[in-house]
PDB file of N, CA and C in Angstrom:
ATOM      1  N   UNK A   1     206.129  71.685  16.897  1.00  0.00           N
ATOM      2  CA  UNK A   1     205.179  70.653  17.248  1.00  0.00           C
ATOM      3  C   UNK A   1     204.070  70.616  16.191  1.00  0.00           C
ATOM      4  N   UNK A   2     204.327  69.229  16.134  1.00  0.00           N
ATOM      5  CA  UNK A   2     202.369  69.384  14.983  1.00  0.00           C
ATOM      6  C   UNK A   2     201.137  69.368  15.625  1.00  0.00           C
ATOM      7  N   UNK A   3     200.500  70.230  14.813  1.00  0.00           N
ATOM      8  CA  UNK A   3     198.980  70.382  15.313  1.00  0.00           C
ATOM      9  C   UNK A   3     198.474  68.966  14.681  1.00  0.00           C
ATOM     10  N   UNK A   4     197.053  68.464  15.378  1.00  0.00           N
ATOM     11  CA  UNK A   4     196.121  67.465  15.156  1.00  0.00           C
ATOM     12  C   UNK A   4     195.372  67.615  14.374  1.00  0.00           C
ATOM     13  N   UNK A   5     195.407  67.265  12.867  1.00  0.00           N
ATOM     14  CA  UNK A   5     194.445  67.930  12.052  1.00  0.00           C
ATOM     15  C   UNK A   5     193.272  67.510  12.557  1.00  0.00           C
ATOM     16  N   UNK A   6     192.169  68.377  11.906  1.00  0.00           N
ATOM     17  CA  UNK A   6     190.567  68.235  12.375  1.00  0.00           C
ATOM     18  C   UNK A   6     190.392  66.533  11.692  1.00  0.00           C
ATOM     19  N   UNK A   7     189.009  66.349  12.421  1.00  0.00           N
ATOM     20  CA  UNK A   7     188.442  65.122  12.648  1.00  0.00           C
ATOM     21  C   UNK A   7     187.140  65.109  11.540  1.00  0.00           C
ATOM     22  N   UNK A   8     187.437  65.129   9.920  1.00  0.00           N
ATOM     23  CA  UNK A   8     186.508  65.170   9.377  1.00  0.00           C
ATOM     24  C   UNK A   8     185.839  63.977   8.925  1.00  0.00           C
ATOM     25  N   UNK A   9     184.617  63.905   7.853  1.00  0.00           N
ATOM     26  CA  UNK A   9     184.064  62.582   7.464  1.00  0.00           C
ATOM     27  C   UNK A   9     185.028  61.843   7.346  1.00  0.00           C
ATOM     28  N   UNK A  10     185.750  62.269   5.946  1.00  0.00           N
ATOM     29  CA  UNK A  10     187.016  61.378   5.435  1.00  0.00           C
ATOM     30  C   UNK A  10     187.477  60.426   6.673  1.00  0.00           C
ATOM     31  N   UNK A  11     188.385  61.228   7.284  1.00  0.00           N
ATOM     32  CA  UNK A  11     189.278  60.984   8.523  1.00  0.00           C
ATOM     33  C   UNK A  11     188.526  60.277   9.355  1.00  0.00           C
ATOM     34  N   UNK A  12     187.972  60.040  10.156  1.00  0.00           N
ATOM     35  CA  UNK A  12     186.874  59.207  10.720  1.00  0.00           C
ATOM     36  C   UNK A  12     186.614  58.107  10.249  1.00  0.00           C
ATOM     37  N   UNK A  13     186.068  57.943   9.040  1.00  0.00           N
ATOM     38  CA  UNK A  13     185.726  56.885   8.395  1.00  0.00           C
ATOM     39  C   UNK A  13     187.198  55.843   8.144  1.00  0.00           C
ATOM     40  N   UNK A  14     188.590  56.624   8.303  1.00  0.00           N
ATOM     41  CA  UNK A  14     189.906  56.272   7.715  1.00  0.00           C
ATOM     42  C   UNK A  14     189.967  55.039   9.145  1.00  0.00           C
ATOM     43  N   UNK A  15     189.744  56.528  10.330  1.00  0.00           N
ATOM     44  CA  UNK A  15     190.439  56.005  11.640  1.00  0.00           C
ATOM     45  C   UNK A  15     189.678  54.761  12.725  1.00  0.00           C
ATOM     46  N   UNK A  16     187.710  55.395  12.347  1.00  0.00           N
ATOM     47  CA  UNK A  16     187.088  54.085  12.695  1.00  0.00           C
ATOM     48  C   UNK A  16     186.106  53.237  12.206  1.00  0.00           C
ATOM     49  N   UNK A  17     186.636  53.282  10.824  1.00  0.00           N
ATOM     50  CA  UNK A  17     185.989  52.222   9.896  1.00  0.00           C
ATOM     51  C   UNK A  17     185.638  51.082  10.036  1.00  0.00           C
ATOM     52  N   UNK A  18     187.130  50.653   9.993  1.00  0.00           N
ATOM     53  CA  UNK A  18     186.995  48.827  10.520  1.00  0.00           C
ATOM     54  C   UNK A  18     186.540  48.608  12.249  1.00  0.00           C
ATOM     55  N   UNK A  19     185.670  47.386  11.997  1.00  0.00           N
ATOM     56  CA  UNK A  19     185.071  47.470  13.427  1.00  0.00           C
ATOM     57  C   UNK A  19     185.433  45.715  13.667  1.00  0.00           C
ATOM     58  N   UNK A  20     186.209  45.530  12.784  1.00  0.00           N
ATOM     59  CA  UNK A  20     187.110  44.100  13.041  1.00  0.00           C
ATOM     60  C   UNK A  20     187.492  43.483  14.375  1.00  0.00           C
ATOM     61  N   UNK A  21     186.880  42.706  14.720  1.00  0.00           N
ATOM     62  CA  UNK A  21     187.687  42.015  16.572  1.00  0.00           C
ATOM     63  C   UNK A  21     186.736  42.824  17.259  1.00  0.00           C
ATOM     64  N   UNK A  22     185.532  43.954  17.097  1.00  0.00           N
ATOM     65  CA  UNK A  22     184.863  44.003  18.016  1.00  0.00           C
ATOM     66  C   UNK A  22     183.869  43.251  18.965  1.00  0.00           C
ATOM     67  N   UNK A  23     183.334  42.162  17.574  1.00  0.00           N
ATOM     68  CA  UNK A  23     182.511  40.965  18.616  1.00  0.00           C
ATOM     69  C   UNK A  23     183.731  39.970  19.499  1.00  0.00           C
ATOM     70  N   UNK A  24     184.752  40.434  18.837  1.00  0.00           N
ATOM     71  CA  UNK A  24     185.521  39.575  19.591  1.00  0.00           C
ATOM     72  C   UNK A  24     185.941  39.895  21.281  1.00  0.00           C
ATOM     73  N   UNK A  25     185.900  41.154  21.399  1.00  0.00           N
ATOM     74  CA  UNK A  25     186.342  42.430  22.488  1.00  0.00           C
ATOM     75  C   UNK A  25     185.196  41.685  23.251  1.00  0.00           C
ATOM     76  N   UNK A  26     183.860  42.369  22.345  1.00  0.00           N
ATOM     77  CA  UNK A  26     182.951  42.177  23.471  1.00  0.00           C
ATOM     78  C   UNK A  26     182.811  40.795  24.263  1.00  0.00           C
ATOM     79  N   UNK A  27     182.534  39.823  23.793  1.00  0.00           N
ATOM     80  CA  UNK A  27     182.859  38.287  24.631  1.00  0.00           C
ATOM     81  C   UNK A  27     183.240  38.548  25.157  1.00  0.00           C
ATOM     82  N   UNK A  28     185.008  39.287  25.079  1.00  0.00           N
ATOM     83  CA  UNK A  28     186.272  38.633  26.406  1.00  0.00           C
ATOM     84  C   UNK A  28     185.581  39.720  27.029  1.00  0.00           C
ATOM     85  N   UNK A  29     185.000  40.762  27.047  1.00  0.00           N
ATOM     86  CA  UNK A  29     184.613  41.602  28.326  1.00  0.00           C
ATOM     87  C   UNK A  29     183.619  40.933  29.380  1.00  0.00           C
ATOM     88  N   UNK A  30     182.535  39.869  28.333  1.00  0.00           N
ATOM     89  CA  UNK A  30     181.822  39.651  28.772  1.00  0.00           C
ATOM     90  C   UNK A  30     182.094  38.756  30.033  1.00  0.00           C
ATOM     91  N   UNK A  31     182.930  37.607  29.020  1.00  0.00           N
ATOM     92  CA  UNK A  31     183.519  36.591  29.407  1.00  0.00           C
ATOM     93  C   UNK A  31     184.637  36.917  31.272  1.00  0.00           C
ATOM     94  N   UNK A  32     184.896  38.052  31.151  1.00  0.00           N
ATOM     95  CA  UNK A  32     185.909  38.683  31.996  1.00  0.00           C
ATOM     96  C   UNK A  32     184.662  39.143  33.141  1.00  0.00           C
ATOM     97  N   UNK A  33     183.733  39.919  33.012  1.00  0.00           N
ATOM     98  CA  UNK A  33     182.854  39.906  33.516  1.00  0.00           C
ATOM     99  C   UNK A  33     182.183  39.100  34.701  1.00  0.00           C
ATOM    100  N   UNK A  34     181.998  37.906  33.814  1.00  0.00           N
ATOM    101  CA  UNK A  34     181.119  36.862  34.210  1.00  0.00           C
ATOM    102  C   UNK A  34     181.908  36.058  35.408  1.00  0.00           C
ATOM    103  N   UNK A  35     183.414  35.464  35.156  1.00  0.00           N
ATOM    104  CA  UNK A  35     184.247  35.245  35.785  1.00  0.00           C
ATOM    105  C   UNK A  35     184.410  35.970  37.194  1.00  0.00           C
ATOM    106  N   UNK A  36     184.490  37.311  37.099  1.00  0.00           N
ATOM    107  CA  UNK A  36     184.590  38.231  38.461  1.00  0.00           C
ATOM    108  C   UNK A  36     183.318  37.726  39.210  1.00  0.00           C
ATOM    109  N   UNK A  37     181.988  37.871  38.831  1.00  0.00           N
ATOM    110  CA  UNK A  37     180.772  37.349  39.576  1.00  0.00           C
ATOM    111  C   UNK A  37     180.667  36.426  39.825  1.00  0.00           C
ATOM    112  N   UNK A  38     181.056  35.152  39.234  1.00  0.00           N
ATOM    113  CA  UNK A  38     181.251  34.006  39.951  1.00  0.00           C
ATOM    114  C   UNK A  38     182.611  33.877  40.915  1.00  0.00           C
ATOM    115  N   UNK A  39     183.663  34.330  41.008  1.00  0.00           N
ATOM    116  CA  UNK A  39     184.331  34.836  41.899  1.00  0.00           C
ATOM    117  C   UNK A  39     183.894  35.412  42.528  1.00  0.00           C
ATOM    118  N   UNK A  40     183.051  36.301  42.719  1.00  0.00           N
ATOM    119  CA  UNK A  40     182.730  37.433  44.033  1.00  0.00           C
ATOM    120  C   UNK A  40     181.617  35.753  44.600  1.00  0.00           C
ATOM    121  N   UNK A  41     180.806  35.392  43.863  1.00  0.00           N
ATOM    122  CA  UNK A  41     179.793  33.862  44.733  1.00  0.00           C
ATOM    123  C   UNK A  41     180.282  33.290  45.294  1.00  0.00           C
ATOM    124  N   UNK A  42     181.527  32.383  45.133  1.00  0.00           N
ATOM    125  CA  UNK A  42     182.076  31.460  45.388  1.00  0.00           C
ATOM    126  C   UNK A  42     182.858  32.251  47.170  1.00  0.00           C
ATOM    127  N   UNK A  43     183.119  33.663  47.281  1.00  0.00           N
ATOM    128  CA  UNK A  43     183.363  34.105  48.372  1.00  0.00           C
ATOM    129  C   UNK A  43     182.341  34.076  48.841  1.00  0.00           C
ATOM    130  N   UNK A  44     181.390  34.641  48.583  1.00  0.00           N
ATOM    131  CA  UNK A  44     179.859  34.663  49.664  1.00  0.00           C
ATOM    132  C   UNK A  44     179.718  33.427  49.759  1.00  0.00           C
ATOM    133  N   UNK A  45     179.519  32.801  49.156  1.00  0.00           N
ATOM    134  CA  UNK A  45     179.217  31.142  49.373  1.00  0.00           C
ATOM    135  C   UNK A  45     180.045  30.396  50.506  1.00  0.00           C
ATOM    136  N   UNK A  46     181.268  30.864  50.981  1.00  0.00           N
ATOM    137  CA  UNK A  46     182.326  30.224  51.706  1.00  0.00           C
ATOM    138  C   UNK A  46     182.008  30.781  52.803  1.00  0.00           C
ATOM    139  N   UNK A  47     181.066  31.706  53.123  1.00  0.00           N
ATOM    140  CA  UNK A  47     180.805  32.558  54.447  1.00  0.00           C
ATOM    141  C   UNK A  47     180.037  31.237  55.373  1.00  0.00           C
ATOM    142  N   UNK A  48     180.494  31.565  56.349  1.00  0.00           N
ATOM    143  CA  UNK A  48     179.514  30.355  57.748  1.00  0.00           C
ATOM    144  C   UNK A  48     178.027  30.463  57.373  1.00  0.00           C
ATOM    145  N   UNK A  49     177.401  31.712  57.281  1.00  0.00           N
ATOM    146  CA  UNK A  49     176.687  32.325  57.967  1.00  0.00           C
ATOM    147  C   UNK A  49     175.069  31.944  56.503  1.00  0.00           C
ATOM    148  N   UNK A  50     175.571  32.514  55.141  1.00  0.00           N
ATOM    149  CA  UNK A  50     175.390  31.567  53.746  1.00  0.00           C
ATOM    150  C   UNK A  50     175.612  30.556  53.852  1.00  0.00           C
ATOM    151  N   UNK A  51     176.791  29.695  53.883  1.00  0.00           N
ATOM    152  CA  UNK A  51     176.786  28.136  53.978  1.00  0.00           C
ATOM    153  C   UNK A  51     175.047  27.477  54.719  1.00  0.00           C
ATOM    154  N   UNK A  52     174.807  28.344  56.283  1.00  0.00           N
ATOM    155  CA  UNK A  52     174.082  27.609  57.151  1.00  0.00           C
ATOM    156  C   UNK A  52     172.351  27.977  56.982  1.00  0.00           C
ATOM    157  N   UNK A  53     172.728  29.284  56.151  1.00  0.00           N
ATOM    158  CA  UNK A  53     171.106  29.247  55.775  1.00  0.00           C
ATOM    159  C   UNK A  53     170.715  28.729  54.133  1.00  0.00           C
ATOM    160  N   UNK A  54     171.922  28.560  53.692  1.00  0.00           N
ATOM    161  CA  UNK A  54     170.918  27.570  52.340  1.00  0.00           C
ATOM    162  C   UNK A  54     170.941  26.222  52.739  1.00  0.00           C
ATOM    163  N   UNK A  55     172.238  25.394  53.879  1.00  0.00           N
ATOM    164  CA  UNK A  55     171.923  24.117  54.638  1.00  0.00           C
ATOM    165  C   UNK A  55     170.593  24.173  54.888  1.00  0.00           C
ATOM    166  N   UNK A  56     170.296  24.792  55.751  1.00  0.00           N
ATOM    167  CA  UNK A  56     168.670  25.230  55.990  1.00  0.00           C
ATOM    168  C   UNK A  56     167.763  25.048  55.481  1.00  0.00           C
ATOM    169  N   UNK A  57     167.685  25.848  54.332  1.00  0.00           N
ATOM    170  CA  UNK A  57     167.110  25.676  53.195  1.00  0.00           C
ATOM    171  C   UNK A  57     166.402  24.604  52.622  1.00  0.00           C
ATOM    172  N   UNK A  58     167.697  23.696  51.947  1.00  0.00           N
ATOM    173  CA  UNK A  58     167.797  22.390  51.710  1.00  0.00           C
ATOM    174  C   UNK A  58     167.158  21.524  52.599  1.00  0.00           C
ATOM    175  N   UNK A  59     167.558  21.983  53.959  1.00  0.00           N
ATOM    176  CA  UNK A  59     166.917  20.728  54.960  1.00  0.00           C
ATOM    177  C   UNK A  59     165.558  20.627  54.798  1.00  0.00           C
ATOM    178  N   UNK A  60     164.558  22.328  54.507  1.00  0.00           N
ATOM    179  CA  UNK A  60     163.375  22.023  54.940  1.00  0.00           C
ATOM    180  C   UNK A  60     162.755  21.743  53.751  1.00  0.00           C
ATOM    181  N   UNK A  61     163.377  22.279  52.458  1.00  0.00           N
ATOM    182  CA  UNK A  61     162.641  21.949  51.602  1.00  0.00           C
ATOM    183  C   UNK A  61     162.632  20.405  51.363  1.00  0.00           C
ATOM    184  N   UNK A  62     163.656  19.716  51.547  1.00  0.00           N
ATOM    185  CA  UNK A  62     163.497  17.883  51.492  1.00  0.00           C
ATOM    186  C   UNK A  62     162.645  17.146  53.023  1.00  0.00           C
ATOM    187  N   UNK A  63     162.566  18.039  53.566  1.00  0.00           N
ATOM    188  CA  UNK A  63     161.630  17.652  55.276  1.00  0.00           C
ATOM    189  C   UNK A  63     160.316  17.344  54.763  1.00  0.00           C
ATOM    190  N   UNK A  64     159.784  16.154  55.322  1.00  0.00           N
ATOM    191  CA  UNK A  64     158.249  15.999  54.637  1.00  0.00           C
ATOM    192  C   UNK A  64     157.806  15.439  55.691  1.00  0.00           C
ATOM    193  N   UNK A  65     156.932  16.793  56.152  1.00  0.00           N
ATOM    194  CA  UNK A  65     155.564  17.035  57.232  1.00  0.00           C
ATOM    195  C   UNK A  65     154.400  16.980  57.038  1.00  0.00           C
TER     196      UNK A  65
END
């Protein structure tokens, strides 16, 4: 079996030099991210209970007393 040679400057610099497609990574994480939280809203939002207190909401803030 081969051993793992050590992890020196050289080697490092070989293995994570290029940092190519990282702004790209980060977006789709972001992007992937962002998607789940508006997915998790769109469930709270469908609840009776949310639906009837931002109805609410709405009602009183357009109510003129």
């Amino acid at each position: 079996m081969k051993s793992i040679p050590p992890l020196d400057r050289r080697r490092a610099a070989t293995l994570f030099g290029d940092d190519t497609g990282a702004a790209t990574a980060e977006y789709a994480i972001t992007t992937m991210a962002a998607v789940a939280f508006a997915g998790l809203l769109v469930v709270i939002m469908r609840s009776d209970e949310v639906r009837g207190i931002l109805t609410d909401l709405v009602r009183r803030a357009l109510t003129v007393s």
